[in-house]
C-alpha atoms as a PDB file:
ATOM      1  CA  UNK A   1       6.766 -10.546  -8.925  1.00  0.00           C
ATOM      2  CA  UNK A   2       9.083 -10.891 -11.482  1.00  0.00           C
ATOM      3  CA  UNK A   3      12.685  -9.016 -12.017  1.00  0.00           C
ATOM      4  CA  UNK A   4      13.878  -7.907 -16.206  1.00  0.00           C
ATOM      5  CA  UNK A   5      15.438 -11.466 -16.213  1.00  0.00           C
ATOM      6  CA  UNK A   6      11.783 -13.147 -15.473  1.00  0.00           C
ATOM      7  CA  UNK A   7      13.177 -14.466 -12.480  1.00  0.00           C
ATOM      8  CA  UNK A   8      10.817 -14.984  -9.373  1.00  0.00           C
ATOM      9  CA  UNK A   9      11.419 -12.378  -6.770  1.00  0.00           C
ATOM     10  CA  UNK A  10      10.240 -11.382  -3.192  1.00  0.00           C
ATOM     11  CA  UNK A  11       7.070  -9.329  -2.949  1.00  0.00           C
ATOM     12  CA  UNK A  12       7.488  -5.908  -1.862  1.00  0.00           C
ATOM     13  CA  UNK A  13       7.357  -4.868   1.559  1.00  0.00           C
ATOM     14  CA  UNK A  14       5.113  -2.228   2.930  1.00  0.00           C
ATOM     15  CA  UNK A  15       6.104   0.083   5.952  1.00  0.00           C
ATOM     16  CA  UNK A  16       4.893   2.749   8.136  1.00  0.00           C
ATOM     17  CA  UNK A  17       7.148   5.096   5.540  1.00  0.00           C
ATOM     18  CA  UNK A  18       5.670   3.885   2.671  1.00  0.00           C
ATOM     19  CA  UNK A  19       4.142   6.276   0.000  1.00  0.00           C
ATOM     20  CA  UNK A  20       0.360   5.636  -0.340  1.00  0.00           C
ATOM     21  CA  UNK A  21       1.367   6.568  -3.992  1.00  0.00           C
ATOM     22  CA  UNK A  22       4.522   3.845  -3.989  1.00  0.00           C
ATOM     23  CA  UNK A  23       2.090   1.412  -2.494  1.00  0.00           C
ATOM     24  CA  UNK A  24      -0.553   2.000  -5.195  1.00  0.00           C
ATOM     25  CA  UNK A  25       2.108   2.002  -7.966  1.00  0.00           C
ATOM     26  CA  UNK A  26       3.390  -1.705  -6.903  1.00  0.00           C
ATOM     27  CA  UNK A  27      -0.026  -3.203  -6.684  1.00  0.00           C
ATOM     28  CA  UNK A  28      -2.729  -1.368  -7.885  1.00  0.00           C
ATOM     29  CA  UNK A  29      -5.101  -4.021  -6.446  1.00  0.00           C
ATOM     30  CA  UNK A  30      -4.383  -2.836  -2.943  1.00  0.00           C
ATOM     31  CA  UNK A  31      -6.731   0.610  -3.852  1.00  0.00           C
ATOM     32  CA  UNK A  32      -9.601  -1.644  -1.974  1.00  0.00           C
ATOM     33  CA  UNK A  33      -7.665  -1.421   1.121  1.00  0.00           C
ATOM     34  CA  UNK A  34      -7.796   2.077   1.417  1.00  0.00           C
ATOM     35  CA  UNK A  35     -11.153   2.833   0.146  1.00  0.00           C
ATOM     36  CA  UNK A  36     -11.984   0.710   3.161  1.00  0.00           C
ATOM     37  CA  UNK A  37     -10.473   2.955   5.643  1.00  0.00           C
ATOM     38  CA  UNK A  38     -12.171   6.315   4.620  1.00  0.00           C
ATOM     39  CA  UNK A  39      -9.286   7.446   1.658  1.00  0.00           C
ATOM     40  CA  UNK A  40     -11.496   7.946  -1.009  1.00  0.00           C
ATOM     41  CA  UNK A  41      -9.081  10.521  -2.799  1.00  0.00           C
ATOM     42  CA  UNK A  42      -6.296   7.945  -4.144  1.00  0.00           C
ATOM     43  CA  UNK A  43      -5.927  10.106  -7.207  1.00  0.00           C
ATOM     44  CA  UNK A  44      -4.778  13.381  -5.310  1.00  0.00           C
ATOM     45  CA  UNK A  45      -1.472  14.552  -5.298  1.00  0.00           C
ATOM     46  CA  UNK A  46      -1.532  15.206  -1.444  1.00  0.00           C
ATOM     47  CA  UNK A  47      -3.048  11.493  -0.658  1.00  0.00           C
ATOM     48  CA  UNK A  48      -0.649   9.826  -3.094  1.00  0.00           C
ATOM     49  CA  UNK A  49       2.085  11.807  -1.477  1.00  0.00           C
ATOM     50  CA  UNK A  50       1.558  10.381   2.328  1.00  0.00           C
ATOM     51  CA  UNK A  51       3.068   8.013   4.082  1.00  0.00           C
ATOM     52  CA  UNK A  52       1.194   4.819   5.382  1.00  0.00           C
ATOM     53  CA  UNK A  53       1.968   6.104   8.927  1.00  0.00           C
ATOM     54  CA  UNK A  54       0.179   9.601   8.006  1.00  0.00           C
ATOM     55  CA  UNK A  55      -3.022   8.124   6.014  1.00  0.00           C
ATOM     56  CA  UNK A  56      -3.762   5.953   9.125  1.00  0.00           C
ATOM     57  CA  UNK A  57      -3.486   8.491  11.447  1.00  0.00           C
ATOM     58  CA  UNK A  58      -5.763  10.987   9.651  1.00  0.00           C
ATOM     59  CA  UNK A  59      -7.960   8.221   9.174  1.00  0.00           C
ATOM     60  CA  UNK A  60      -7.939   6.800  12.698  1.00  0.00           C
ATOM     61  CA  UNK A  61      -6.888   3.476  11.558  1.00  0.00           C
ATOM     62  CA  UNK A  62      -4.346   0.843  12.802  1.00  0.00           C
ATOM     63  CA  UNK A  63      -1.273   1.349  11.018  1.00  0.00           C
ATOM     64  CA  UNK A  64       0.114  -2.259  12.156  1.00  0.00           C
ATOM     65  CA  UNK A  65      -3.154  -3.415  11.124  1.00  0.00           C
ATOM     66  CA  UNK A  66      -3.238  -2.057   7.669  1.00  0.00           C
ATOM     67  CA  UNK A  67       0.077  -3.264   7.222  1.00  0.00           C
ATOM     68  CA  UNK A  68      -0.424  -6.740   7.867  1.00  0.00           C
ATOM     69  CA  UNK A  69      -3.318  -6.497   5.143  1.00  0.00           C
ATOM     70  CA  UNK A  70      -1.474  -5.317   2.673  1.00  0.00           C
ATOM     71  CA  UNK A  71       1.809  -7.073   3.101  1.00  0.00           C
ATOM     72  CA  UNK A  72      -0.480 -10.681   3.115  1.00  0.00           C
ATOM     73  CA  UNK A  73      -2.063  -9.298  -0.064  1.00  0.00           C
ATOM     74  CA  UNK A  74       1.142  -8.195  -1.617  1.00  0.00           C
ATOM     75  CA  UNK A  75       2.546 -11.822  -0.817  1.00  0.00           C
ATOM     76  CA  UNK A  76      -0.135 -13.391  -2.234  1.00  0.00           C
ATOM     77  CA  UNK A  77      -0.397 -11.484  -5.831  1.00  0.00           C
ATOM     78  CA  UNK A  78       3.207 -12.239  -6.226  1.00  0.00           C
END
């Protein structure tokens, strides 16, 4: 990723409190990841509006897991 000044910066980092929504917003390339695990509805106001933590758990999936995906992703698209 880049900052205004075109400067190189860190990728971002994804949490347990991250928005599905945020997530989605900073790399739309990480939609796969969540098609994957059941969430089909990435459009919806109520799917967009979860937290990591919250998506996983409806969808019985590893939060650390899913995390660890999308961080390595994140890192590597930067």
């Amino acid at each position: 990723m880049f900052n205004l000044f075109g400067k190189k910066t860190d990728a971002p980092k994804v949490t347990r409190n991250t928005i599905v929504g945020d997530i989605l917003d900073m790399d739309k390339t990480t939609a796969p990841y969540f098609l994957e695990i059941g969430m089909h509805c990435l459009g919806c106001p109520a799917s967009r509006g979860e937290t990591l933590e919250q998506a996983c758990a409806v969808h019985g999936v590893n939060c650390d897991e899913l995390i660890a995906k999308l961080n390595a992703h994140m890192a590597a698209n930067a």
